[in-house]
Protein backbone atom coordinates (compact mmCIF):
# COMPACT_ATOMS: atom_id res chain seq x y z
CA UNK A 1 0.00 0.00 0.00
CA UNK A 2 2.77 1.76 0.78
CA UNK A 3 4.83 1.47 -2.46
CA UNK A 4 1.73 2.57 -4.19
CA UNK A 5 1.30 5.58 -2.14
CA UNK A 6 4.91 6.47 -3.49
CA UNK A 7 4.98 5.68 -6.87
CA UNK A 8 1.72 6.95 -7.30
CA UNK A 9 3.03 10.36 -5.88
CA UNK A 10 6.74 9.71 -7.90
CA UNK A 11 4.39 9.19 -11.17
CA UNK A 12 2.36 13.01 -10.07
CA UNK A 13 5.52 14.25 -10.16
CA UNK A 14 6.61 13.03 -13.41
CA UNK A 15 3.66 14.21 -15.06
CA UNK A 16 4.09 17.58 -13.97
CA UNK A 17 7.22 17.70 -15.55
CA UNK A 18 6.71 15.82 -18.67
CA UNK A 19 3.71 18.23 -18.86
CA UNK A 20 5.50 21.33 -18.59
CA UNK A 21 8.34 20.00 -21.10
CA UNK A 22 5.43 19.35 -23.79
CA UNK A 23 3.67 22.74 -23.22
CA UNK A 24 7.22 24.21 -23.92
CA UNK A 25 7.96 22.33 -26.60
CA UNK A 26 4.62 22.33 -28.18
CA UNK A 27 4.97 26.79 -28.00
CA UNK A 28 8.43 26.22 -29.94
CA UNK A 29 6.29 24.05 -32.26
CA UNK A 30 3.97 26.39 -32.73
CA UNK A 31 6.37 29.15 -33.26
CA UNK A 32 8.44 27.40 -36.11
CA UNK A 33 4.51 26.57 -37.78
CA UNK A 34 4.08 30.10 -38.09
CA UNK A 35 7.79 30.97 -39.38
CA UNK A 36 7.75 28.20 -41.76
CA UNK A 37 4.02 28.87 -43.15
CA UNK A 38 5.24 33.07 -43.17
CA UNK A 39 8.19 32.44 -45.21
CA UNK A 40 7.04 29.44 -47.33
CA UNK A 41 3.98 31.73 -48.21
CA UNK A 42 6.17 34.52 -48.53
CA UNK A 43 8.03 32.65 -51.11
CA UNK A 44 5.52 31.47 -52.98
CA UNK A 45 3.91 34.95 -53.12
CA UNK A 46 6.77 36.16 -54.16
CA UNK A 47 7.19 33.95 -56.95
CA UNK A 48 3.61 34.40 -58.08
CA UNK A 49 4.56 37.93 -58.43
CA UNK A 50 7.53 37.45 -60.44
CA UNK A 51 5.92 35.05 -62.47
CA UNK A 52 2.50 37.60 -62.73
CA UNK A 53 5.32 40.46 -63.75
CA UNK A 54 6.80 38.27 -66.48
CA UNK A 55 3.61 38.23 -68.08
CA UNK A 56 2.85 41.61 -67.34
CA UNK A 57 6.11 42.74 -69.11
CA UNK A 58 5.51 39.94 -72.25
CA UNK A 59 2.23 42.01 -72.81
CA UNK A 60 3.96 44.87 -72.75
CA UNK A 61 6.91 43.74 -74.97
CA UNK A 62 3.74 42.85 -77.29
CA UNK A 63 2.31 46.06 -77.51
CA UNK A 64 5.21 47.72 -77.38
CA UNK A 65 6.27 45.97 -80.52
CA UNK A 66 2.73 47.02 -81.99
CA UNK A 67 3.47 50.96 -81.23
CA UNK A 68 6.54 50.79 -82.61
CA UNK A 69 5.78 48.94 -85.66
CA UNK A 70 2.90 51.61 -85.94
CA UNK A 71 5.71 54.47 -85.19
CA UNK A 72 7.63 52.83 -88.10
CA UNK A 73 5.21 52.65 -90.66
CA UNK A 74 3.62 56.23 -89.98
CA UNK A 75 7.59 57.35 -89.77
CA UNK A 76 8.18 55.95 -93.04
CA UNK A 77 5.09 57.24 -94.71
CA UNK A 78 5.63 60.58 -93.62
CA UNK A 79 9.37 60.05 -95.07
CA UNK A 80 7.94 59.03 -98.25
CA UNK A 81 5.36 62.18 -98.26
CA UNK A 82 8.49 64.13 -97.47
CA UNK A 83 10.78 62.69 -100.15
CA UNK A 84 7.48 63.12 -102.59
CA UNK A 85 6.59 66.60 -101.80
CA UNK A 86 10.80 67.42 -102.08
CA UNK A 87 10.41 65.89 -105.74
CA UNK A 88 6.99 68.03 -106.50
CA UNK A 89 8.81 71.53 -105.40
CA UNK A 90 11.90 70.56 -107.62
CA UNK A 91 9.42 69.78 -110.84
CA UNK A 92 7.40 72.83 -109.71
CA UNK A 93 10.80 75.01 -109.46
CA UNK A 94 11.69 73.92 -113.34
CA UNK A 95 8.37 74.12 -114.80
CA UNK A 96 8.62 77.74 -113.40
CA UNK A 97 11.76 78.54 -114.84
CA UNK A 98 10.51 76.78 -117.88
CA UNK A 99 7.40 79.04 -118.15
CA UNK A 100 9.23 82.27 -118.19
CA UNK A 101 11.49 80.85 -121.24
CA UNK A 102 8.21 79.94 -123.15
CA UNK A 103 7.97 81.46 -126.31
CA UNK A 104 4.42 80.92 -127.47
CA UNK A 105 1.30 81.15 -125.20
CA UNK A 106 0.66 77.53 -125.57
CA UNK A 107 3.54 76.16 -124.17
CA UNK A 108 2.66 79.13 -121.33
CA UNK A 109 -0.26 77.78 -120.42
CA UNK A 110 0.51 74.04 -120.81
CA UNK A 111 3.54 74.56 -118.43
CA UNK A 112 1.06 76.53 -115.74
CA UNK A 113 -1.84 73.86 -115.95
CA UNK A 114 1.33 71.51 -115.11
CA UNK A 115 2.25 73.83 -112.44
CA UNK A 116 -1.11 74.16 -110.64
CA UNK A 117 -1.68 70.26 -110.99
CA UNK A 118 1.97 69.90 -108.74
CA UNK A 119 0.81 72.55 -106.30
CA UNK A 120 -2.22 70.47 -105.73
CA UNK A 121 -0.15 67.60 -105.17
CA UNK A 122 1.98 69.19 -103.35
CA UNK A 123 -0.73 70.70 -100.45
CA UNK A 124 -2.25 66.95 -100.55
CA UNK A 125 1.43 65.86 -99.38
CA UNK A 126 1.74 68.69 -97.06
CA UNK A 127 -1.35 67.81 -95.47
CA UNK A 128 -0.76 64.16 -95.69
CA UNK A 129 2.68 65.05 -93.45
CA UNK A 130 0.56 67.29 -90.81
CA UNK A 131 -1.66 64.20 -89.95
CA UNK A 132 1.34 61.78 -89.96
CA UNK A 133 2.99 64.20 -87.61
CA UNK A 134 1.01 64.32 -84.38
CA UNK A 135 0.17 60.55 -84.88
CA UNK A 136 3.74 59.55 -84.55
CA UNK A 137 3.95 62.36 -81.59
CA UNK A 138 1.31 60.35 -79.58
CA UNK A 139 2.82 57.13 -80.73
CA UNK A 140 6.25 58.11 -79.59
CA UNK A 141 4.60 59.11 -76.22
CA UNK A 142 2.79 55.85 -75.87
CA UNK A 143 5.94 54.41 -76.23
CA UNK A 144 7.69 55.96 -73.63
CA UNK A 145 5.39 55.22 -71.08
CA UNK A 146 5.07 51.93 -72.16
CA UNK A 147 8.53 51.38 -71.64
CA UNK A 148 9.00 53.19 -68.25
CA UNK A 149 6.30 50.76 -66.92
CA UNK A 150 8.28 47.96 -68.68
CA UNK A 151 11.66 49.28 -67.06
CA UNK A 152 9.54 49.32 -63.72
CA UNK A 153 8.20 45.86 -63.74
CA UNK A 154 11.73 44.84 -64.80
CA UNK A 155 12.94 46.31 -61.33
CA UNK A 156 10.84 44.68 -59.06
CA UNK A 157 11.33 41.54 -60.44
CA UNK A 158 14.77 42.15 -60.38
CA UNK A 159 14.43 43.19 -56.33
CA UNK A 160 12.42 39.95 -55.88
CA UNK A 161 14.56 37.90 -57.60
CA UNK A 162 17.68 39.25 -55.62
CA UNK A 163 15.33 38.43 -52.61
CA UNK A 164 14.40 35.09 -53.40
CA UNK A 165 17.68 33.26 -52.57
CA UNK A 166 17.51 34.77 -48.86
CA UNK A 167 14.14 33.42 -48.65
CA UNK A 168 14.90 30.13 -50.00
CA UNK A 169 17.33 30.13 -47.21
CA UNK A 170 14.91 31.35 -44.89
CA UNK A 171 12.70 28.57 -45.79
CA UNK A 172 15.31 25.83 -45.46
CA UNK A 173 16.19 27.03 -42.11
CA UNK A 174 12.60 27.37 -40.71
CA UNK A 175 11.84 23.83 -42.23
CA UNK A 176 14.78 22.18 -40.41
CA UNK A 177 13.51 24.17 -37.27
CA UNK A 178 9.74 22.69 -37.71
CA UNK A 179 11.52 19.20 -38.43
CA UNK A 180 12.99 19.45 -34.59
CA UNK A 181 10.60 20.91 -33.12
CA UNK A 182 8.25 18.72 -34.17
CA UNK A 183 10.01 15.60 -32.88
CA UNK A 184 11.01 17.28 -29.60
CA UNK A 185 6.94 18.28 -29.04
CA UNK A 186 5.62 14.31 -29.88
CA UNK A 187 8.56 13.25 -28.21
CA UNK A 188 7.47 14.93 -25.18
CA UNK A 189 3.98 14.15 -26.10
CA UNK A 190 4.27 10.65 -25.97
CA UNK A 191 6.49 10.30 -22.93
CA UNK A 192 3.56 12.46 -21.29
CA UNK A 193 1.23 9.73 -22.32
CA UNK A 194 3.42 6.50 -21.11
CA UNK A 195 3.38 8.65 -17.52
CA UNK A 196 -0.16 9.71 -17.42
CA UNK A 197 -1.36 6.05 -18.69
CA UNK A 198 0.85 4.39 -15.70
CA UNK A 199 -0.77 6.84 -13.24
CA UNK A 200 -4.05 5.80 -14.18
CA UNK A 201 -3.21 2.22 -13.70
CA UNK A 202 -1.45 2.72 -10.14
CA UNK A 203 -4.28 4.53 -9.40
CA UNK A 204 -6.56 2.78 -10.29
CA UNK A 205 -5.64 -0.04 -8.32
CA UNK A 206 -4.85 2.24 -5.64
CA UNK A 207 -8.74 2.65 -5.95
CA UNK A 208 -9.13 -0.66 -5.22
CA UNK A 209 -7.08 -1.28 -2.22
CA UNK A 210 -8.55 1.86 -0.79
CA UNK A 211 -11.79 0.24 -1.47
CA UNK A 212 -11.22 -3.14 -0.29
CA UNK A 213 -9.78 -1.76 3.07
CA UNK A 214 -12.91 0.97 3.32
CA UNK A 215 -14.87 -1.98 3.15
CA UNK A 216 -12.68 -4.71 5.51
CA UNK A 217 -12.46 -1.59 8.13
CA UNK A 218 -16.58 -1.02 7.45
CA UNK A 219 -16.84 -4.82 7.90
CA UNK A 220 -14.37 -5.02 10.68
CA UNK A 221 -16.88 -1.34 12.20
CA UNK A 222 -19.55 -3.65 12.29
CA UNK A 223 -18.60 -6.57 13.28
CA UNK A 224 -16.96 -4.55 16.28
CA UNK A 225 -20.21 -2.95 16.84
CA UNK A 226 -21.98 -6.47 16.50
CA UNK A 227 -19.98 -7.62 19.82
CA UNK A 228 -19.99 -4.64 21.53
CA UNK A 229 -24.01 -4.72 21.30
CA UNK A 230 -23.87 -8.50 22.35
CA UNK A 231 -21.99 -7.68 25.36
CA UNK A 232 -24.34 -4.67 26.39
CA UNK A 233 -27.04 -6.82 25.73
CA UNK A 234 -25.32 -9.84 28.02
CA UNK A 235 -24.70 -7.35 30.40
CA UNK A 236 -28.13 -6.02 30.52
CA UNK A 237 -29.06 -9.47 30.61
CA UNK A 238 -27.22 -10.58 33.54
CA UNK A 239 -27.79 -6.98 34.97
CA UNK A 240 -31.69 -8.32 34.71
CA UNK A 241 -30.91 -11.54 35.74
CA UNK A 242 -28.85 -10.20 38.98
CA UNK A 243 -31.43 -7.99 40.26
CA UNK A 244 -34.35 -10.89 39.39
CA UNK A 245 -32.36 -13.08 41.90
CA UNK A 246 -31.50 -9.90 44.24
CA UNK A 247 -35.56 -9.40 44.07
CA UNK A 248 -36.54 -12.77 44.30
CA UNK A 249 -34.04 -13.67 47.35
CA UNK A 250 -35.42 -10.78 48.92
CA UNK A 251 -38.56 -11.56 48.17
CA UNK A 252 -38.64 -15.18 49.47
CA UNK A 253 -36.90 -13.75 52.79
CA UNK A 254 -39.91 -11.43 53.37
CA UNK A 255 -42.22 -14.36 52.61
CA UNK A 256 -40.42 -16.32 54.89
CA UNK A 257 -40.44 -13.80 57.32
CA UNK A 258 -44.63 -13.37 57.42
CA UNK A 259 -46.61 -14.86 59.99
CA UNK A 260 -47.31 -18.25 59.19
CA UNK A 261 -50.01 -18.19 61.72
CA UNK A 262 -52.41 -16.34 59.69
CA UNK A 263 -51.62 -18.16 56.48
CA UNK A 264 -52.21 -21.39 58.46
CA UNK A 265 -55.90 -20.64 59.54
CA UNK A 266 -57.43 -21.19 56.05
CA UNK A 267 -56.90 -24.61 55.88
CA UNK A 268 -59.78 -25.54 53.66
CA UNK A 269 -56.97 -23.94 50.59
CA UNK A 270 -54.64 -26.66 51.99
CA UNK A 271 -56.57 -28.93 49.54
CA UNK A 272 -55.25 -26.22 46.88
CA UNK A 273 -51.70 -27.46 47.92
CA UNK A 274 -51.73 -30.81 46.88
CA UNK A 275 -52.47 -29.84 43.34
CA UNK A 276 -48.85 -29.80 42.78
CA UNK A 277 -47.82 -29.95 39.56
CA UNK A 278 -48.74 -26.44 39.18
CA UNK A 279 -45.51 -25.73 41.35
CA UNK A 280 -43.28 -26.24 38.47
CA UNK A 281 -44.66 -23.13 37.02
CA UNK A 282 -43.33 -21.29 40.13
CA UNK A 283 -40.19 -21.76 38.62
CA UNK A 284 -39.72 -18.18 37.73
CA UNK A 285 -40.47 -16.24 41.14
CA UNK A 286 -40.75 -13.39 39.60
CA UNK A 287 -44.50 -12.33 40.39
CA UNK A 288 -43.68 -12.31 44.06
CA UNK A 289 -43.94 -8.33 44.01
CA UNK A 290 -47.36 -8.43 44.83
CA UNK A 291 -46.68 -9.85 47.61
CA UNK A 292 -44.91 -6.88 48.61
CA UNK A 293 -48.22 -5.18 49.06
CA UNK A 294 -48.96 -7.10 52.77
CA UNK A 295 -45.82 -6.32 54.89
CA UNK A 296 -47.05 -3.17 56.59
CA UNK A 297 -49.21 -5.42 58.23
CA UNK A 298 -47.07 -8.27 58.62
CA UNK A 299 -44.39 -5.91 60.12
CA UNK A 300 -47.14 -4.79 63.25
CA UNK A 301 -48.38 -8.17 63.63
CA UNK A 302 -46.19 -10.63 63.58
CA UNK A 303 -42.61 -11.20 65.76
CA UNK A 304 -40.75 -13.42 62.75
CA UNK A 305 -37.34 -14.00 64.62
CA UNK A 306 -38.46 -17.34 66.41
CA UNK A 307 -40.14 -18.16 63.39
CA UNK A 308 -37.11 -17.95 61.16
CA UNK A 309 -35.58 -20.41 63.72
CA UNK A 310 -38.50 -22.85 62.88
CA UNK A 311 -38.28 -22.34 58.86
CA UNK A 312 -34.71 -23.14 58.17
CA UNK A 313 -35.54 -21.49 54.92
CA UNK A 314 -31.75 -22.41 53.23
CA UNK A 315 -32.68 -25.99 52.42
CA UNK A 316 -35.95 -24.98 51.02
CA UNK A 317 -34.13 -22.26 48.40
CA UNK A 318 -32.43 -25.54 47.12
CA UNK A 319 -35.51 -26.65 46.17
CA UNK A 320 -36.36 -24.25 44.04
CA UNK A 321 -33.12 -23.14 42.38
CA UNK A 322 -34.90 -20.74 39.39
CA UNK A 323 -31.32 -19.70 38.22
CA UNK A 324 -31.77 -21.25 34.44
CA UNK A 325 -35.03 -21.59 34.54
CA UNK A 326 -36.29 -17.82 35.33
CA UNK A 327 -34.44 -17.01 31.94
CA UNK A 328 -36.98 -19.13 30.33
CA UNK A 329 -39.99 -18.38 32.25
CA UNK A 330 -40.06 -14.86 31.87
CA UNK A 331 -43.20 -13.92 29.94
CA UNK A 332 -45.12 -16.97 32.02
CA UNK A 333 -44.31 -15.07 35.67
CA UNK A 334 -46.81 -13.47 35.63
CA UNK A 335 -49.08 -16.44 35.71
CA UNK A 336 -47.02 -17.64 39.11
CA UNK A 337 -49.23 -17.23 42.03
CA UNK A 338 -49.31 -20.61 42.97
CA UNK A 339 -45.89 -19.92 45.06
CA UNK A 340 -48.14 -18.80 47.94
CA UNK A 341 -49.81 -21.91 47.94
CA UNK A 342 -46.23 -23.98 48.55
CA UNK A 343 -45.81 -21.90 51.43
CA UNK A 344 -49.24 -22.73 53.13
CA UNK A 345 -47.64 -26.40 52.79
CA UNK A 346 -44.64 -25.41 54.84
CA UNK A 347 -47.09 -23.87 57.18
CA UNK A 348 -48.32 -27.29 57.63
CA UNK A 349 -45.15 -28.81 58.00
CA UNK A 350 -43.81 -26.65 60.57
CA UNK A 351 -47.37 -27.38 62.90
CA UNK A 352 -46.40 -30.73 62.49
């Protein structure tokens, strides 16, 4: 009982601390979770965003090719106009020259209808180059912003690529740190377990003993209580018993001590007497307190010390001997007033 007092108590203790190395261990767990899930999540946000940027900048590499091709064409078109409307002034600038050296008016007018044709042509050019102009204006602007947002986009993937490598590391690290903790916490976990199943055995049967020796001690209680009742009871028994004989021996003393004289004048009851067999029921004494009712005149009348001589009462209380037999006879005492009777025959024997 002893030994599983202690090791019930040495297995507490060992909980406790298993307990407290699991709740520590299990915080460091927790704490590399968190690290591991930030950085992992970290990474792969960060490579979501490279990846997202590389697209971005692909679709702007595509329309940046478009504005460009469409700066190129309207560049070279407005070249061409150019080149064109350099090639009308030229013819314009001889067929003047040529109209002042014309000699006839037909040759005048031929040369002037050829002039005012290449002046039309000419404004058609010039106005072909004014809408060519602010076209590849807004086209060179689109451009440029098209490329700063390019050359931006190229930067931060730059910046997160530069930062990915610390990350990785990061991530490594953190890993490796979740791998320990990990094993430390179900370590722990586990060895909290083995101790907290072994307590519940021990205590368990601790239960029992502590059960089995309630109930021996409650069994042990009553049977304690059992014997201690018995012996009241005994004692209250002989107690009774005692002060029956006390009673009774005082009782058959007064009786003795009556006068006979009186008792002896109604001899027609001596007939009563010889109806002995009722005698045995006189066994039990004990309904001689009635007869306590006639010494106040027994006490005035009669002088009982010569008639005590006479009696020799001692070898008629071996005749009677109720010891065992009052025990029985209790609830039939009451029916015992034939003792009176026995004593009108000693009456009779004492006249003789």
């Amino acid at each position: 009982m002893v030994s599983i007092e202690s090791s019930v108590k040495k297995l507490a203790k060992q909980k406790q601390e298993f307990s407290k190395i699991r709740r520590s261990s299990e915080r460091e767990f927790q704490k590399a979770k968190v690290l591991s899930r930030k950085y992992t999540s970290s990474l792969t946000s960060l490579q979501k965003r490279v990846i997202s940027s590389r697209e971005q900048i692909e679709g702007i590499s595509y329309t940046l090719n478009q504005k460009i091709s469409q700066l190129e064409s309207v560049q070279r078109l407005k070249n061409a106009a150019q080149e064109k409307l350099d090639l009308e002034i030229q013819n314009k600038e001889k067929l003047e020259s040529e109209a002042e050296f014309a000699i006839t008016d037909d040759e005048k007018q031929s040369i002037l209808s050829r002039i005012n044709m290449i002046t039309s042509v000419i404004s058609d050019i010039k106005n072909e180059i004014k809408q060519r102009t602010p076209m590849e204006k807004k086209l060179i602007q689109i451009i440029d912003e098209i490329n700063n947002s390019k050359s931006k986009i190229s930067n931060s993937v730059k910046k997160n690529l530069e930062s990915r490598p610390e990350l990785i590391n990061l991530v490594k690290n953190s890993a490796n740190k979740l791998e320990k903790t990990t094993k430390k916490f179900h370590y722990s976990k586990s060895r909290e377990d083995y101790a907290k199943n072994k307590l519940n055995k021990v205590s368990s049967e601790l239960s029992k003993l502590l059960r089995k020796r309630a109930k021996a001690k409650a069994r042990a209680e009553a049977v304690a209580k059992a014997k201690k009742a018995k012996a009241r009871a005994e004692a209250v028994a002989k107690a009774k018993k005692a002060k029956a004989r006390a009673e009774a021996v005082a009782k058959a003393k007064k009786a003795r001590a009556k006068p006979k004289a009186k008792k002896a004048r109604a001899k027609p009851k001596a007939k009563k007497a010889r109806a002995k067999p009722k005698a045995k029921k006189t066994r039990a004494k004990p309904k001689a307190k009635k007869a306590r009712a006639k010494p106040k005149a027994k006490k005035t009348r009669a002088k009982p010390k010569a008639k005590k001589t006479r009696a020799k009462p001692k070898a008629k209380k071996t005749r009677a001997k109720p010891k065992a037999k009052k025990t029985r006879a209790k609830p039939k005492a009451k029916k015992t007033r034939a003792k009176p009777k026995a004593k009108k025959t000693r009456a009779k024997k004492n006249r003789r």
